[in-house]
Protein backbone atom coordinates (compact mmCIF):
# COMPACT_ATOMS: atom_id res chain seq x y z
CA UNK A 1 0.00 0.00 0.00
CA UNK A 2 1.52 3.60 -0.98
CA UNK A 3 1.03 6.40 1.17
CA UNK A 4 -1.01 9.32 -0.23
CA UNK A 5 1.70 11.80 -1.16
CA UNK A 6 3.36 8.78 -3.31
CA UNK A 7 -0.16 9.08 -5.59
CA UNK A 8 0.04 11.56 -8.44
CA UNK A 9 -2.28 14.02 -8.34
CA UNK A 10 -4.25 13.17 -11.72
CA UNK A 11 -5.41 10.22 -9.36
CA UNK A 12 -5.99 11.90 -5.80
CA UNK A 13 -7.97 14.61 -8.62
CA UNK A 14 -10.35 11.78 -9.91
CA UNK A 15 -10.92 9.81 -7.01
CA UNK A 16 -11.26 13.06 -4.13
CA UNK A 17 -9.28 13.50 -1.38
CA UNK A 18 -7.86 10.64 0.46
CA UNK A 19 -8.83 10.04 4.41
CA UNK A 20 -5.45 8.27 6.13
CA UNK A 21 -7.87 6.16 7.70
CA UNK A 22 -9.37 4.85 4.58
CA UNK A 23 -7.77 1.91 2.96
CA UNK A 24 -7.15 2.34 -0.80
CA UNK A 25 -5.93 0.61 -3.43
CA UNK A 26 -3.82 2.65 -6.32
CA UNK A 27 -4.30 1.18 -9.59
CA UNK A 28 -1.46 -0.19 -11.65
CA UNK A 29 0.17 2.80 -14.06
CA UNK A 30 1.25 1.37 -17.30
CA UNK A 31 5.06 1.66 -17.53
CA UNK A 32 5.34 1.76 -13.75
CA UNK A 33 6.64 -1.78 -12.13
CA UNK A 34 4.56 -2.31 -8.17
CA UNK A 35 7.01 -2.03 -5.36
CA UNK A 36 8.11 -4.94 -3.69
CA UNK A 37 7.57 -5.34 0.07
CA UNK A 38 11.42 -5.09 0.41
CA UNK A 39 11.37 -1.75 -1.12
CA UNK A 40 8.01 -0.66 0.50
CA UNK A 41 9.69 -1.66 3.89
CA UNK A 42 13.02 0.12 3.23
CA UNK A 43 10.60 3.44 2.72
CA UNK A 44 9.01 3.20 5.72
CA UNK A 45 12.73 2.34 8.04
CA UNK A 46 13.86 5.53 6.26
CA UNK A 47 10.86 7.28 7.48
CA UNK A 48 11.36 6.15 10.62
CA UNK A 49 14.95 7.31 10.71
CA UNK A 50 14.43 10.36 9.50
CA UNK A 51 11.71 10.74 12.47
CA UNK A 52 13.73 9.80 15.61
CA UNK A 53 16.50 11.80 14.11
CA UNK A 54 14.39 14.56 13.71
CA UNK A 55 13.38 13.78 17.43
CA UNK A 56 17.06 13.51 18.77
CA UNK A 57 17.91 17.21 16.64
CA UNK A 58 14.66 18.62 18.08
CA UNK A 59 16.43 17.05 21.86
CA UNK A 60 19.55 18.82 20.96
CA UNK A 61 18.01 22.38 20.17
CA UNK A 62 15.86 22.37 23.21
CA UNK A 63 19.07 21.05 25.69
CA UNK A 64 21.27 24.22 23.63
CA UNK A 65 18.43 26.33 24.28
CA UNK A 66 18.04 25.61 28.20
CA UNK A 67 22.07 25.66 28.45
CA UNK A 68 22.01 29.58 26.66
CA UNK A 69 19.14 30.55 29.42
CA UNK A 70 21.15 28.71 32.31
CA UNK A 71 24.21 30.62 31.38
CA UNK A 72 22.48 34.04 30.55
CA UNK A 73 20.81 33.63 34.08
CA UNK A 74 24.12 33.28 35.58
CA UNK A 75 25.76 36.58 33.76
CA UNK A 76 22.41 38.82 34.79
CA UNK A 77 22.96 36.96 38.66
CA UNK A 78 26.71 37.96 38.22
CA UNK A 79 26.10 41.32 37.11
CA UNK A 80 23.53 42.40 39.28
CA UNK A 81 24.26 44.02 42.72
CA UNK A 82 23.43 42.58 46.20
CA UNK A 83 22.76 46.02 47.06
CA UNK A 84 19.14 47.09 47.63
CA UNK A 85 17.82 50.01 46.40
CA UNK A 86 17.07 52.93 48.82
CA UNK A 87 15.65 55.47 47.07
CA UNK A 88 16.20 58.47 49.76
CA UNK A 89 19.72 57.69 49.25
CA UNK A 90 19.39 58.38 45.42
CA UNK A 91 17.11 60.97 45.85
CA UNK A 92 20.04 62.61 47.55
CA UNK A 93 22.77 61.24 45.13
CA UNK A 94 20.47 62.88 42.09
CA UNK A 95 19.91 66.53 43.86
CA UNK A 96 23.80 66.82 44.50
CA UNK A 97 24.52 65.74 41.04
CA UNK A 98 21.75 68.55 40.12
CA UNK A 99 23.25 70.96 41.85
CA UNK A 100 26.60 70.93 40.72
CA UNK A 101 25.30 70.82 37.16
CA UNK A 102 23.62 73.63 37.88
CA UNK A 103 26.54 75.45 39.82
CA UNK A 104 28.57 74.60 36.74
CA UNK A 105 26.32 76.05 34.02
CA UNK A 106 26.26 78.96 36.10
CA UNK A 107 29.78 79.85 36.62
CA UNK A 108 30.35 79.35 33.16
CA UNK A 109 27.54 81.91 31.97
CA UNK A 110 29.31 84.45 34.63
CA UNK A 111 33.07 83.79 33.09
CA UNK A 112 31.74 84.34 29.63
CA UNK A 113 29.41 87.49 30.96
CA UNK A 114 32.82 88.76 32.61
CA UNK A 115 35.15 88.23 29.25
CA UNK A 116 32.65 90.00 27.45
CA UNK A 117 32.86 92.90 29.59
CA UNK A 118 36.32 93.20 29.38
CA UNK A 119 36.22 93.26 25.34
């Protein structure tokens, strides 16, 4: 018995579409010799190789993939600090840093008001 994508589709045409469950019998094609049972059989072991190996690649990429998240886990828990946050501490970080940005911009406007007045 051939499996449904081995019929040509002048056939699968005429006789409507083909229900894996159904059994059906493909008539001889002139020209065309029947497979033997050897043949038919080596078909279906290559089939069946080609699925576990497709199984044991599919085993591979998910095992790569878990590694990749394992390891980027471990750079983001190397990275990150044991420090906790404390935001009145930064609060008080960020208004110094403010402050001297603002002294700065400042004393720069009063150096370049004082060359200009001695022009």
């Amino acid at each position: 018995e051939e499996a449904p994508w081995e019929v040509p589709y002048s056939m699968r045409a005429r006789s409507g579409s083909i229900s894996p469950t159904q059994s059906h019998q493909r008539p001889q094609l002139p020209g065309r010799p029947q497979r033997s049972e050897s043949q038919k059989r080596r078909y279906q072991d290559l089939y069946e190789d080609h699925e576990i190996r497709l199984q044991k690649w599919q085993a591979k990429l998910e095992e790569k993939k878990r590694k990749e998240e394992e390891e980027v886990q471990k750079n983001i828990a190397n990275t990150c600090s044991p420090r906790n946050f404390s935001q009145h501490q930064f609060q008080s970080w960020y208004s110094e840093s403010m402050n001297k940005k603002q002294e700065g911009l400042v004393n720069r406007l009063e150096k370049k008001r004082s060359e200009a007045r001695i022009r």
